[in-house]
PDB file of N, CA and C in Angstrom:
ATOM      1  N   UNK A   1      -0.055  -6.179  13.950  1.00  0.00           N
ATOM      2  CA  UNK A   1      -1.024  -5.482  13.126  1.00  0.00           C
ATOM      3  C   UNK A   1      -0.300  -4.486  12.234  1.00  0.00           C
ATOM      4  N   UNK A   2      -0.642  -4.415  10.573  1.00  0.00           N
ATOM      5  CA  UNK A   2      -0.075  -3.487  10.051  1.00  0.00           C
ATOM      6  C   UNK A   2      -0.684  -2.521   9.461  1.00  0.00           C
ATOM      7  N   UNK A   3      -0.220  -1.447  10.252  1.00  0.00           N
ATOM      8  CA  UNK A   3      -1.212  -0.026   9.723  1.00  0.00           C
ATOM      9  C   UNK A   3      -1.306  -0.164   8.037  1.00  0.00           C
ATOM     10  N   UNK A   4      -0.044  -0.018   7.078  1.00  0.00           N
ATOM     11  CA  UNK A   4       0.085   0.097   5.890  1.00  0.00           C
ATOM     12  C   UNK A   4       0.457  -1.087   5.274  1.00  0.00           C
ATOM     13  N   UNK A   5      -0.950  -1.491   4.815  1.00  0.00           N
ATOM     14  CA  UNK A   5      -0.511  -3.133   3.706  1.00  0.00           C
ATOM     15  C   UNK A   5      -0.492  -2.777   2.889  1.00  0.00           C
ATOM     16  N   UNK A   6      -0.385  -3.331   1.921  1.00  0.00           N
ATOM     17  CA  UNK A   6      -0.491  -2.754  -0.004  1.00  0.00           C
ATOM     18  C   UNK A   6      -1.693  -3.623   0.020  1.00  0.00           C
ATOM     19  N   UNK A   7      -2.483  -3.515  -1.229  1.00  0.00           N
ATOM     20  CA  UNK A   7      -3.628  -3.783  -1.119  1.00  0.00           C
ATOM     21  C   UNK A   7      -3.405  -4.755  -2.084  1.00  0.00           C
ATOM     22  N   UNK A   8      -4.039  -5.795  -2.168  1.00  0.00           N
ATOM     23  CA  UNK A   8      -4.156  -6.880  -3.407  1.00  0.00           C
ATOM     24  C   UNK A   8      -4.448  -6.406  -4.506  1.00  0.00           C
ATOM     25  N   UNK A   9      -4.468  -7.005  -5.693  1.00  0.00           N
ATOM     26  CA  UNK A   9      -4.603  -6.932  -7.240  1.00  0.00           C
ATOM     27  C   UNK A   9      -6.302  -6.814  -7.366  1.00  0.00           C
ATOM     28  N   UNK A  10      -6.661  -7.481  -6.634  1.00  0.00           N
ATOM     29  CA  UNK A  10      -8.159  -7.536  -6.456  1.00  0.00           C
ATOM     30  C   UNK A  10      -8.867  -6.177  -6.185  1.00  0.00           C
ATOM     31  N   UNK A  11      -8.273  -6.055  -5.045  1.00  0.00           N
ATOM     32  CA  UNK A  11      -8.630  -4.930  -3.945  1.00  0.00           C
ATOM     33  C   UNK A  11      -8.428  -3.639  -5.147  1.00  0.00           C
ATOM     34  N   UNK A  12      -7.488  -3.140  -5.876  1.00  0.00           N
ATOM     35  CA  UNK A  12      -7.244  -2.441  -6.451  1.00  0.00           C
ATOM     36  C   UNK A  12      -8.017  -2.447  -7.587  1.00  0.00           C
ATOM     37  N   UNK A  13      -8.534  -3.374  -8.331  1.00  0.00           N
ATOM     38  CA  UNK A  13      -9.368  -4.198  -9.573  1.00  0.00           C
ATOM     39  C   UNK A  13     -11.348  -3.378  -8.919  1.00  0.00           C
ATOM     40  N   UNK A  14     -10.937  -3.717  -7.904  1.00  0.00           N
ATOM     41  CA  UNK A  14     -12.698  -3.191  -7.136  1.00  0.00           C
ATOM     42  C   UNK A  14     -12.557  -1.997  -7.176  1.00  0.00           C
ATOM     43  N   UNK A  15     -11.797  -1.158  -6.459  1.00  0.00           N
ATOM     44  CA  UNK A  15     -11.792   0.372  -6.125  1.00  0.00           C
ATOM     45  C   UNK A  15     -11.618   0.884  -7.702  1.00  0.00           C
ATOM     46  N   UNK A  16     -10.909   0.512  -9.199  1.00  0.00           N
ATOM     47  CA  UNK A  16     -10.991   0.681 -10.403  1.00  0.00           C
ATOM     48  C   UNK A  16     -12.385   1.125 -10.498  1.00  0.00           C
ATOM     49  N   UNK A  17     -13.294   0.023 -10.535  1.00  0.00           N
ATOM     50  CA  UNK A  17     -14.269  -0.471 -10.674  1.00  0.00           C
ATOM     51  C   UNK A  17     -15.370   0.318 -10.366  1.00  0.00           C
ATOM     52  N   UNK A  18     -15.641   0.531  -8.743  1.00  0.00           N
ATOM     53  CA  UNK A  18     -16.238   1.432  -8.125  1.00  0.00           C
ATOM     54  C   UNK A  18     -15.921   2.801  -8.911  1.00  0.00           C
ATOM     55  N   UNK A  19     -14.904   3.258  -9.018  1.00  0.00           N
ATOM     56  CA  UNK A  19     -14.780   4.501  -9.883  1.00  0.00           C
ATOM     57  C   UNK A  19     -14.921   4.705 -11.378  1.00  0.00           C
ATOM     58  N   UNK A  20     -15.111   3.887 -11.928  1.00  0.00           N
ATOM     59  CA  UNK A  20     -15.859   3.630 -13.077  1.00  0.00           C
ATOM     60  C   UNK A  20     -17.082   4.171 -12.912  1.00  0.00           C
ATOM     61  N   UNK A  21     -18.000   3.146 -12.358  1.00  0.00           N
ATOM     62  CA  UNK A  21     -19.505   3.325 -12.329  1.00  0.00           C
ATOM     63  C   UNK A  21     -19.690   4.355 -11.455  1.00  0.00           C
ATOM     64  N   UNK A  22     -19.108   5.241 -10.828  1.00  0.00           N
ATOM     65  CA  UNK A  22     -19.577   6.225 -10.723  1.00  0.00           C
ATOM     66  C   UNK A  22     -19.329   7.810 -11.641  1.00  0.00           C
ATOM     67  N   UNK A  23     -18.165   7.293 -12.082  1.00  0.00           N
ATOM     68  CA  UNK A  23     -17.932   8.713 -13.223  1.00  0.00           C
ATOM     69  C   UNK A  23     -18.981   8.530 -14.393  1.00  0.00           C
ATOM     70  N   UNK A  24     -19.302   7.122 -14.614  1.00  0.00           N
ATOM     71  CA  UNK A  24     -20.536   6.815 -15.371  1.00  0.00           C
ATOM     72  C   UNK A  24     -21.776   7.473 -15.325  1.00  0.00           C
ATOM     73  N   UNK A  25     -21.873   6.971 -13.967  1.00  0.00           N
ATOM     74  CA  UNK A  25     -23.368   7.885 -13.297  1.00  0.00           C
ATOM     75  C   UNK A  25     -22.672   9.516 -13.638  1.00  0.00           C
ATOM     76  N   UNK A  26     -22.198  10.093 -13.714  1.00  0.00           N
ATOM     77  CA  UNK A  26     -22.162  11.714 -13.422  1.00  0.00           C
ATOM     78  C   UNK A  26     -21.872  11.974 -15.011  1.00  0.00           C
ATOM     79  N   UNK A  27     -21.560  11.126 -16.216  1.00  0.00           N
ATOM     80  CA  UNK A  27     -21.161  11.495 -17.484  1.00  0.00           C
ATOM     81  C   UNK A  27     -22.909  11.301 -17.751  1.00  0.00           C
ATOM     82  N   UNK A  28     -23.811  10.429 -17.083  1.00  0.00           N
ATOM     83  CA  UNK A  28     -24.696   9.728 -18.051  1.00  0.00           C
ATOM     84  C   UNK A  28     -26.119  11.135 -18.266  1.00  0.00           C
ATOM     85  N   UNK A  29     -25.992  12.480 -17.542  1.00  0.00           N
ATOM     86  CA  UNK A  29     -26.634  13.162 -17.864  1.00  0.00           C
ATOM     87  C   UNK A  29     -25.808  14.346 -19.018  1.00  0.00           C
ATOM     88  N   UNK A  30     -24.404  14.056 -19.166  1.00  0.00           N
ATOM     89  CA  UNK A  30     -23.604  15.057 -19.534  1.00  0.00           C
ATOM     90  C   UNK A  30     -23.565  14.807 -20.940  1.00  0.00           C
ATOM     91  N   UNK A  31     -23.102  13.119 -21.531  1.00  0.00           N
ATOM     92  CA  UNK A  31     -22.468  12.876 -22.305  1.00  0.00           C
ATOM     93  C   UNK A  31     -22.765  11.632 -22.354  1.00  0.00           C
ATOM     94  N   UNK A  32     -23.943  10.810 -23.221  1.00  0.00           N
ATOM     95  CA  UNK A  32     -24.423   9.339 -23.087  1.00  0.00           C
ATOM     96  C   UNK A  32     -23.187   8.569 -23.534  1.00  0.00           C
ATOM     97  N   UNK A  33     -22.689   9.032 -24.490  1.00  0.00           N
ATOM     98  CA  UNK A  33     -21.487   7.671 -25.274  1.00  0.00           C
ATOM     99  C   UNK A  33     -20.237   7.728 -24.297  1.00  0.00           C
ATOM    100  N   UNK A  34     -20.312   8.722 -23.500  1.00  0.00           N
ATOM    101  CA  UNK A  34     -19.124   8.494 -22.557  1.00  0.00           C
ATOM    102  C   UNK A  34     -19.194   7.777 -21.903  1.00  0.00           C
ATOM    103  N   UNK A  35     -20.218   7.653 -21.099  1.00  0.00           N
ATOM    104  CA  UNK A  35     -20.966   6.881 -19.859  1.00  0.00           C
ATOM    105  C   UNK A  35     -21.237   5.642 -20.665  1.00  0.00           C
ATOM    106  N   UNK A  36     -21.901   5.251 -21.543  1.00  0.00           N
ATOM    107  CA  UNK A  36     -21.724   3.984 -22.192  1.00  0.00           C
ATOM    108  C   UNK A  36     -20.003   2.866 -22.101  1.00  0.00           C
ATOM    109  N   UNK A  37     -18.975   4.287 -22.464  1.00  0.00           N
ATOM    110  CA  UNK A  37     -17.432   3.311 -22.716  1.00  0.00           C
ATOM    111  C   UNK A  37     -17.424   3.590 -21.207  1.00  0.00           C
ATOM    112  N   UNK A  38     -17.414   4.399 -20.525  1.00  0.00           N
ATOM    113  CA  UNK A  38     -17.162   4.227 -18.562  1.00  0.00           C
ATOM    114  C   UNK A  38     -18.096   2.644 -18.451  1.00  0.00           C
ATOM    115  N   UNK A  39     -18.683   2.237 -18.574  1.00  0.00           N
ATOM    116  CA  UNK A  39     -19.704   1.405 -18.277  1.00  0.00           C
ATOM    117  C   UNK A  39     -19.009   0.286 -18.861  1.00  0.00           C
ATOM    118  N   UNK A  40     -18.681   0.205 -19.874  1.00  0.00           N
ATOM    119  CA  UNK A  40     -18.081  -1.337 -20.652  1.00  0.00           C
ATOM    120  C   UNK A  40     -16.854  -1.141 -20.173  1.00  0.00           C
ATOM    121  N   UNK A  41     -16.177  -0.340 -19.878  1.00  0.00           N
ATOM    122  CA  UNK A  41     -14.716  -0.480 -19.426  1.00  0.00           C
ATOM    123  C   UNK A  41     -14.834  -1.172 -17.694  1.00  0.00           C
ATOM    124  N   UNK A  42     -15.841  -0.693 -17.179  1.00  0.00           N
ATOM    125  CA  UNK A  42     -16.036  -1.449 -15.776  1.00  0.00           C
ATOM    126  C   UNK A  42     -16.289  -2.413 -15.874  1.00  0.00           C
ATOM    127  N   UNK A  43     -17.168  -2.984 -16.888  1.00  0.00           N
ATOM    128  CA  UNK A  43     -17.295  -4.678 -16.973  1.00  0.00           C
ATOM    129  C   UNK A  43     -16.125  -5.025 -17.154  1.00  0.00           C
ATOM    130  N   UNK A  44     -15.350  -4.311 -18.241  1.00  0.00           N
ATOM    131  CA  UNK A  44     -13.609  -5.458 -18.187  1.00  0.00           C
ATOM    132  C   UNK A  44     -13.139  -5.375 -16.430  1.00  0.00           C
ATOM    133  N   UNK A  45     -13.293  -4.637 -15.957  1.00  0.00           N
ATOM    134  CA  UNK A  45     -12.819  -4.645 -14.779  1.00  0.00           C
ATOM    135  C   UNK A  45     -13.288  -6.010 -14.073  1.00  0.00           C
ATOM    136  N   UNK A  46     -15.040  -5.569 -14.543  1.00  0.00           N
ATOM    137  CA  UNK A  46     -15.080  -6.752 -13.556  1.00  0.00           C
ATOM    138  C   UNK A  46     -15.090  -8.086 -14.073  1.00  0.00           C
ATOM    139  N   UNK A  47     -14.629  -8.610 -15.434  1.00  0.00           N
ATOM    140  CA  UNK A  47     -14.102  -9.923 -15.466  1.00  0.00           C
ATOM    141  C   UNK A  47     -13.240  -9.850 -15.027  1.00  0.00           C
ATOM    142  N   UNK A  48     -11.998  -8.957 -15.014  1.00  0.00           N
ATOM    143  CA  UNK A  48     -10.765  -9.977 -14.889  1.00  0.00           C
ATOM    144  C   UNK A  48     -10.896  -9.628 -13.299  1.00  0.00           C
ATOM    145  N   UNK A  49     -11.908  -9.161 -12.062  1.00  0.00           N
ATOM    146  CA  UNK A  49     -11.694  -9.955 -11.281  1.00  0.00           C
ATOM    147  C   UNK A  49     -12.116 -10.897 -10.725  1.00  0.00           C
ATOM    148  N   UNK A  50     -13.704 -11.285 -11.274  1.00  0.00           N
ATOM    149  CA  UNK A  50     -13.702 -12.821 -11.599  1.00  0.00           C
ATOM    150  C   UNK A  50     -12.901 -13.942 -11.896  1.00  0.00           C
ATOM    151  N   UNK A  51     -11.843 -13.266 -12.573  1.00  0.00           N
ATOM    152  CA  UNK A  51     -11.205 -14.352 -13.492  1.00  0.00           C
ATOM    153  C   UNK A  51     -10.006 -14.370 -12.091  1.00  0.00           C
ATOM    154  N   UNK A  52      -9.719 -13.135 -11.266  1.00  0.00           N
ATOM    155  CA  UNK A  52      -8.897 -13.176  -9.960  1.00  0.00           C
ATOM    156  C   UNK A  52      -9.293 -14.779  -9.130  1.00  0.00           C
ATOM    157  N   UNK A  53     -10.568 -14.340  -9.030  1.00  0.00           N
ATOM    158  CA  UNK A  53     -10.594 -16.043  -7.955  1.00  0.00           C
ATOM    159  C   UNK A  53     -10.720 -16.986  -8.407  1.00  0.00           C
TER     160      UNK A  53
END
């Protein structure tokens, strides 16, 4: 068993991802056009990890 794996390309591509849409959520009362590019920048995220499997 290994305490410390490195995490896949994927794995790293999700946790991106996840932190996207949430700095989104916290820009989207602050600053709409921010939270808009947080928001389209997470979709690139999440093609290319679609495009992963």
């Amino acid at each position: 068993m290994k305490l410390f794996r490195r995490k896949s390309k994927k794995e790293k591509l999700e946790k991106q991802y996840r932190e996207k849409l949430e700095e989104s959520h916290k820009m989207s009362t602050i600053n709409r056009a921010k939270s808009d590019e947080l928001i389209y920048q997470a979709e690139q995220i999440l093609k290319e990890i679609e495009n992963e499997d």
